[in-house]
N, C-alpha and C. Protein backbone atom coordinates (compact mmCIF):
# COMPACT_ATOMS: atom_id res chain seq x y z
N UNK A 1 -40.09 -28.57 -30.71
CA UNK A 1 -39.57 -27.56 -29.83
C UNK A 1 -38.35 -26.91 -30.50
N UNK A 2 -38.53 -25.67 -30.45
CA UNK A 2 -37.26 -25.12 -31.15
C UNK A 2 -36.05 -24.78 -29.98
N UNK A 3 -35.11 -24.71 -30.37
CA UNK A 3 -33.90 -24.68 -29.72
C UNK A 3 -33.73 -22.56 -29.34
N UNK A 4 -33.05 -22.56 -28.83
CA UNK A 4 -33.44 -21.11 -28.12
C UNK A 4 -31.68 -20.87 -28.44
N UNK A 5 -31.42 -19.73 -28.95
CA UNK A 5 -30.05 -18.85 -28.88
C UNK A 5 -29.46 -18.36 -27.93
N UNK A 6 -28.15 -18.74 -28.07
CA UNK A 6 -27.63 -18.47 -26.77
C UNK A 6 -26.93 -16.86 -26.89
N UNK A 7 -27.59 -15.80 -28.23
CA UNK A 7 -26.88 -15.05 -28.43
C UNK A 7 -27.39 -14.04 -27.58
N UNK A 8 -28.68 -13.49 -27.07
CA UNK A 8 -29.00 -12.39 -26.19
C UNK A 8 -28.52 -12.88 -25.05
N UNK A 9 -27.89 -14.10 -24.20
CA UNK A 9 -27.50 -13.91 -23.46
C UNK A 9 -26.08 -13.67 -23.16
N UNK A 10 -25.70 -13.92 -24.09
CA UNK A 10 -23.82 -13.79 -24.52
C UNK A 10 -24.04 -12.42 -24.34
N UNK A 11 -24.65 -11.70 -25.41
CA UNK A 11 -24.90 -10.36 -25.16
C UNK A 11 -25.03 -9.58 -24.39
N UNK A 12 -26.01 -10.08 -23.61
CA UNK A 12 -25.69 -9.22 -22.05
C UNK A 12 -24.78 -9.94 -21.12
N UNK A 13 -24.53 -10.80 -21.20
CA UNK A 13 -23.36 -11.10 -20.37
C UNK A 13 -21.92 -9.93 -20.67
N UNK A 14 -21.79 -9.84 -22.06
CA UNK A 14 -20.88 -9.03 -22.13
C UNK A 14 -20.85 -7.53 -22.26
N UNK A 15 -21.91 -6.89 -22.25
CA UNK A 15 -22.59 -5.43 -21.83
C UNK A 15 -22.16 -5.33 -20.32
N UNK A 16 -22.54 -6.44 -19.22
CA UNK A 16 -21.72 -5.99 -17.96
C UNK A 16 -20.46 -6.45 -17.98
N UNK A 17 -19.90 -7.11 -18.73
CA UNK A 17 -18.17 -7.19 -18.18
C UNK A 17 -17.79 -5.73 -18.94
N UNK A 18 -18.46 -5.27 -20.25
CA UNK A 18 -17.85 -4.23 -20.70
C UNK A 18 -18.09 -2.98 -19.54
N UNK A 19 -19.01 -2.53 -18.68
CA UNK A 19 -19.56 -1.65 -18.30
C UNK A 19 -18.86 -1.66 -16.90
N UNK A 20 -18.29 -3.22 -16.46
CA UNK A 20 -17.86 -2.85 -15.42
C UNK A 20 -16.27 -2.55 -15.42
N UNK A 21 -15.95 -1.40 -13.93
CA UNK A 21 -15.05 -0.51 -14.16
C UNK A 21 -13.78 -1.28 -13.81
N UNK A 22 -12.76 -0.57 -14.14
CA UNK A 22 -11.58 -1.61 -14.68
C UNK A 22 -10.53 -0.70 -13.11
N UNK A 23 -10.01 -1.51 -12.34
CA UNK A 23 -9.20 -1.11 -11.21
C UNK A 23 -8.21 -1.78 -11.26
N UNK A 24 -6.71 -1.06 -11.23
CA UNK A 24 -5.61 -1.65 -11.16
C UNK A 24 -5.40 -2.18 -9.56
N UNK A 25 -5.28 -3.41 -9.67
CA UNK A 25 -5.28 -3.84 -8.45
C UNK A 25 -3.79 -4.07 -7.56
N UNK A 26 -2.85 -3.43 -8.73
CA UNK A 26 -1.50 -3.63 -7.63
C UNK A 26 -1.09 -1.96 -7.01
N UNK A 27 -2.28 -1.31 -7.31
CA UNK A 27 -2.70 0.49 -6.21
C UNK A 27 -2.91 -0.45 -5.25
N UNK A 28 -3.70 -1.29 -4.68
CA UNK A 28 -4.32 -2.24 -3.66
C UNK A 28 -3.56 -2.09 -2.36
N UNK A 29 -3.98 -1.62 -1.55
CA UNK A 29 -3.51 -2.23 -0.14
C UNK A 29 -2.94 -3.43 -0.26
N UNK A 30 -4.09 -4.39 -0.52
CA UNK A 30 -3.79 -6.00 -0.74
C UNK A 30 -3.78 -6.35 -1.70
N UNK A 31 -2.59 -5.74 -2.62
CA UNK A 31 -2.08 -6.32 -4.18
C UNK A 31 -1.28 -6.75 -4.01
N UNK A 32 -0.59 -7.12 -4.86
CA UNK A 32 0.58 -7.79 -5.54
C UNK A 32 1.71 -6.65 -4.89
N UNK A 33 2.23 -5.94 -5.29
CA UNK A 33 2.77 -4.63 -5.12
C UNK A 33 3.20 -4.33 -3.26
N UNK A 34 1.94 -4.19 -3.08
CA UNK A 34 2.15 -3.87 -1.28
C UNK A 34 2.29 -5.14 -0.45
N UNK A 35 1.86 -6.00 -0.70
CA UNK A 35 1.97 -7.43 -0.60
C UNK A 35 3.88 -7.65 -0.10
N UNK A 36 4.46 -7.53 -1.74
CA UNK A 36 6.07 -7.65 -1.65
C UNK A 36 6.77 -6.24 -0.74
N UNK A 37 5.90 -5.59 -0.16
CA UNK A 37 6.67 -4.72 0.04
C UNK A 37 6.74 -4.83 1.95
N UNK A 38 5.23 -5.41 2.00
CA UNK A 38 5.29 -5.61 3.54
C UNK A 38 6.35 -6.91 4.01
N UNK A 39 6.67 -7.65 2.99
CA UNK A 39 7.44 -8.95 3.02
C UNK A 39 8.69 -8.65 3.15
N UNK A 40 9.02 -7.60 2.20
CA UNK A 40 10.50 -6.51 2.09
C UNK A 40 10.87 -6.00 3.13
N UNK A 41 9.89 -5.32 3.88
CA UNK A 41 10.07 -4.42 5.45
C UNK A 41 10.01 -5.60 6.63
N UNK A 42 9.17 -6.36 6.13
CA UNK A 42 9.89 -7.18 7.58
C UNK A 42 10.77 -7.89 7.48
N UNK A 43 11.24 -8.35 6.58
CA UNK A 43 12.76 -9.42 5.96
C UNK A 43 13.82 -8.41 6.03
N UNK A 44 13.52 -7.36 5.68
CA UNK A 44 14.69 -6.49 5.34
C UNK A 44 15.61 -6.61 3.86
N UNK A 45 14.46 -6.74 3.55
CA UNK A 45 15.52 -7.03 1.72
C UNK A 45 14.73 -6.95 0.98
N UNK A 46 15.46 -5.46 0.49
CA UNK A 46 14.64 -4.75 -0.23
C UNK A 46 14.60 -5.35 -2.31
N UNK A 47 15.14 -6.42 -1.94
CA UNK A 47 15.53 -7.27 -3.41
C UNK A 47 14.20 -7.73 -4.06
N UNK A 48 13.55 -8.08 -2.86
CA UNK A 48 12.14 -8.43 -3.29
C UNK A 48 11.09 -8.03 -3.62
N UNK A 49 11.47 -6.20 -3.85
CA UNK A 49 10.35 -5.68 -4.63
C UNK A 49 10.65 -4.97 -5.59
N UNK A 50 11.89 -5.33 -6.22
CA UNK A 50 12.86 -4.90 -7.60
C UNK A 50 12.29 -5.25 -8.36
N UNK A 51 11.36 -5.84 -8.76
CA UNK A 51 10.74 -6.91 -9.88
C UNK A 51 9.72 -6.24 -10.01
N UNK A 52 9.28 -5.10 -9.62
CA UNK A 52 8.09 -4.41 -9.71
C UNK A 52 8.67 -3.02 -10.61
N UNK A 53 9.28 -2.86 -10.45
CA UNK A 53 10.25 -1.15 -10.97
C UNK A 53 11.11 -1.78 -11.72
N UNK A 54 11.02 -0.33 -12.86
CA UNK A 54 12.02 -0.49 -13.84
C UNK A 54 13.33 -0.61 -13.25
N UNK A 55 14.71 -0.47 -13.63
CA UNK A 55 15.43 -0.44 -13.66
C UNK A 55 16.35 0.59 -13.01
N UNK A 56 15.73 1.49 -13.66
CA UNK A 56 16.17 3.35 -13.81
C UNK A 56 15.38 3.98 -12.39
N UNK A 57 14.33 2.79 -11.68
CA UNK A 57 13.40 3.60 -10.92
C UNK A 57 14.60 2.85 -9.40
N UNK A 58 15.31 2.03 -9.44
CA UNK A 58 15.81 1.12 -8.26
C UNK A 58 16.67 2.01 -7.32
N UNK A 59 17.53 2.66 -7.46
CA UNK A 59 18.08 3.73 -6.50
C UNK A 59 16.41 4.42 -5.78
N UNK A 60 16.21 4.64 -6.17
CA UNK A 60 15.11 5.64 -5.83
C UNK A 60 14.10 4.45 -4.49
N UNK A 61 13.87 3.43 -5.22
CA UNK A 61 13.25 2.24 -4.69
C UNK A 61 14.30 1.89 -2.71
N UNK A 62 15.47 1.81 -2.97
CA UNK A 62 16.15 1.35 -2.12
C UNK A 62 16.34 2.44 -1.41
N UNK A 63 16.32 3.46 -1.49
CA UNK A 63 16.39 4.65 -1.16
C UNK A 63 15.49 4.90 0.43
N UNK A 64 14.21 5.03 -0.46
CA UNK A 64 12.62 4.96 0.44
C UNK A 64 12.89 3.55 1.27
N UNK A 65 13.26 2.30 0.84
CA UNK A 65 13.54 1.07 1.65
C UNK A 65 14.49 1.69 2.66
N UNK A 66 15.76 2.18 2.70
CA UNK A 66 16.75 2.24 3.78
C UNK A 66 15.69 3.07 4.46
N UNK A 67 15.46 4.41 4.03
CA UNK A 67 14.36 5.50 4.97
C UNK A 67 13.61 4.44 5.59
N UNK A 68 12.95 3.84 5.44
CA UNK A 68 11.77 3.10 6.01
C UNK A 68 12.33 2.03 6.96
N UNK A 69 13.25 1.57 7.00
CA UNK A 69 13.69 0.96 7.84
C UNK A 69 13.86 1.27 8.93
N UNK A 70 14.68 2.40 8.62
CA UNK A 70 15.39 3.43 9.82
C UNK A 70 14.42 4.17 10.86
N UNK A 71 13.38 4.84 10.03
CA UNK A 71 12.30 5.41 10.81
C UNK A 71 11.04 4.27 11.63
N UNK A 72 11.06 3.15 10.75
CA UNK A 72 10.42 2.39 11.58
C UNK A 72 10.45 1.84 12.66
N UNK A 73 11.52 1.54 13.16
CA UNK A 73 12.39 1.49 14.83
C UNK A 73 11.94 1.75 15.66
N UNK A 74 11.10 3.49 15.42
CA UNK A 74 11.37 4.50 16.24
C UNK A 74 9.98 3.64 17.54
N UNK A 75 8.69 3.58 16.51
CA UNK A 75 7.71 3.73 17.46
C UNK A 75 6.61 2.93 16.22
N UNK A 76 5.50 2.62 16.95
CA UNK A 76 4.15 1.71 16.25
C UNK A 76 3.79 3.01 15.19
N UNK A 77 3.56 4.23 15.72
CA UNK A 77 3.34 5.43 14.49
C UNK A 77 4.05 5.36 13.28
N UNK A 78 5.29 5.52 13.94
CA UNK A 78 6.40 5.97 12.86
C UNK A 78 6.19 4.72 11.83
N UNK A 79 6.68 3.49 12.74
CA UNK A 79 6.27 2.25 11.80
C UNK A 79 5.24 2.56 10.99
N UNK A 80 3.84 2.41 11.17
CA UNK A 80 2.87 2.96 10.25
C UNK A 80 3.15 3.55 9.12
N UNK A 81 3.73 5.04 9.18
CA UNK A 81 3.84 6.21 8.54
C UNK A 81 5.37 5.62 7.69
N UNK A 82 6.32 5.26 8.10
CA UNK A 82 6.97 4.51 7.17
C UNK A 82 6.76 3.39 6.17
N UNK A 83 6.14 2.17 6.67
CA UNK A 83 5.29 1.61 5.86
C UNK A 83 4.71 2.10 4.43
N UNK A 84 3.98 3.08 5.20
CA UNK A 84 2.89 3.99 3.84
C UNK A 84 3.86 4.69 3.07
N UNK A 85 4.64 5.06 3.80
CA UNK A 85 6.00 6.14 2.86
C UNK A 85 6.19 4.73 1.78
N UNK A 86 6.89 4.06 2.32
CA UNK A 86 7.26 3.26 1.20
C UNK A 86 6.34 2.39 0.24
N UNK A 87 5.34 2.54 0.82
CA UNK A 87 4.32 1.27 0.15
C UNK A 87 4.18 2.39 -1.17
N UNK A 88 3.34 3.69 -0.98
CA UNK A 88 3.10 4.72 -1.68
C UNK A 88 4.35 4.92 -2.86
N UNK A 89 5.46 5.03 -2.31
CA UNK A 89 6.58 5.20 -3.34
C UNK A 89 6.90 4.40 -4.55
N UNK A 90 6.94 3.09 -3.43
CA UNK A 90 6.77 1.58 -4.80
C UNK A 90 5.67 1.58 -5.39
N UNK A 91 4.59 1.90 -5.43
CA UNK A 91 3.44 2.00 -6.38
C UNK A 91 3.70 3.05 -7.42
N UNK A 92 3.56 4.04 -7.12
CA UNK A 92 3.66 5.25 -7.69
C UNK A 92 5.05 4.77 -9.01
N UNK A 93 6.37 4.58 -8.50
CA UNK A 93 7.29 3.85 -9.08
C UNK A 93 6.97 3.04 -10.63
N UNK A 94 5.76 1.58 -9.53
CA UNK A 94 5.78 1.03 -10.37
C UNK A 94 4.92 1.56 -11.41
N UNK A 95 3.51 2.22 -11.20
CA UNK A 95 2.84 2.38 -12.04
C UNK A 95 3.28 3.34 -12.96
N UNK A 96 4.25 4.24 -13.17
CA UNK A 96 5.04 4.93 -13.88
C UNK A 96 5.91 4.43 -14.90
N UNK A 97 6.40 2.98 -14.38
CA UNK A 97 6.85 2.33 -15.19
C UNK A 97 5.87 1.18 -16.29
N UNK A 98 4.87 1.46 -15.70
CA UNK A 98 3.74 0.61 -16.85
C UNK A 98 3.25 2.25 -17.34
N UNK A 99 3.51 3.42 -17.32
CA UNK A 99 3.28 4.30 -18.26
C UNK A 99 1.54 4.23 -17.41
N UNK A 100 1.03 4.69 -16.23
CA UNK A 100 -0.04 4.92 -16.04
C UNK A 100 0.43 5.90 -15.04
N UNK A 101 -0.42 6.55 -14.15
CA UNK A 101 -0.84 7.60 -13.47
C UNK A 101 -1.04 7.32 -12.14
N UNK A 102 -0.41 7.82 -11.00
CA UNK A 102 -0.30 7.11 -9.58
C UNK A 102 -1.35 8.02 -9.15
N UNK A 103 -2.60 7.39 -8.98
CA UNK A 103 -3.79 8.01 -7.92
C UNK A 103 -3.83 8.11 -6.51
N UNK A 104 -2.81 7.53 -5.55
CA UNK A 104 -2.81 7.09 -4.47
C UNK A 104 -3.13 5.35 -4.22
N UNK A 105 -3.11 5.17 -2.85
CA UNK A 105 -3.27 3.18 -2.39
C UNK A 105 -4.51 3.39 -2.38
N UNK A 106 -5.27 1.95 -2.86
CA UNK A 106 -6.92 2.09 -2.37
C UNK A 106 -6.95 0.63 -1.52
């Protein structure tokens, strides 16, 4: 009995990891990213999603955090719509600082 190669299947094994499409997952609703940020808005400390943004991006970061605080108060909407203000900002932020292109949250 001859022994059988394990190379056509290596092969296509790696034809679909190559083929399949590559998604940054801290855009995510439920990434990494929005994750620290819903943790941030309800703690109130906005320290904990500094680690995502450069340096140069952190005024800007704390900025959208105080806004979001303030407007969230108001009502379950506003909450919402603040949320997204800020979730959107820290992404966008961060992915700028990895030098990629902010598509929107998916």
């Amino acid at each position: 009995m001859r022994p059988r190669s394990l190379f056509p299947f290596a092969a296509i094994g790696m034809a679909f990891l190559m083929a399949a499409p590559v998604a940054a997952h801290c855009d995510g609703l439920d990434g990494p990213v929005v994750t620290a940020a819903r943790t941030a808005l309800d703690s109130g400390d906005p320290n904990l999603v500094l680690i995502w943004v450069q340096p140069r991006d952190e005024a800007e970061v704390r900025q959208a955090f105080a806004q979001a605080i303030a407007v969230r108060k108001l009502n379950a909407q506003a909450r919402d719509l603040a949320d997204r203000y800020f979730f959107e900002t820290l992404v966008r932020l961060h992915r700028a600082g990895e030098g990629e292109t902010y598509t929107g949250l998916k």
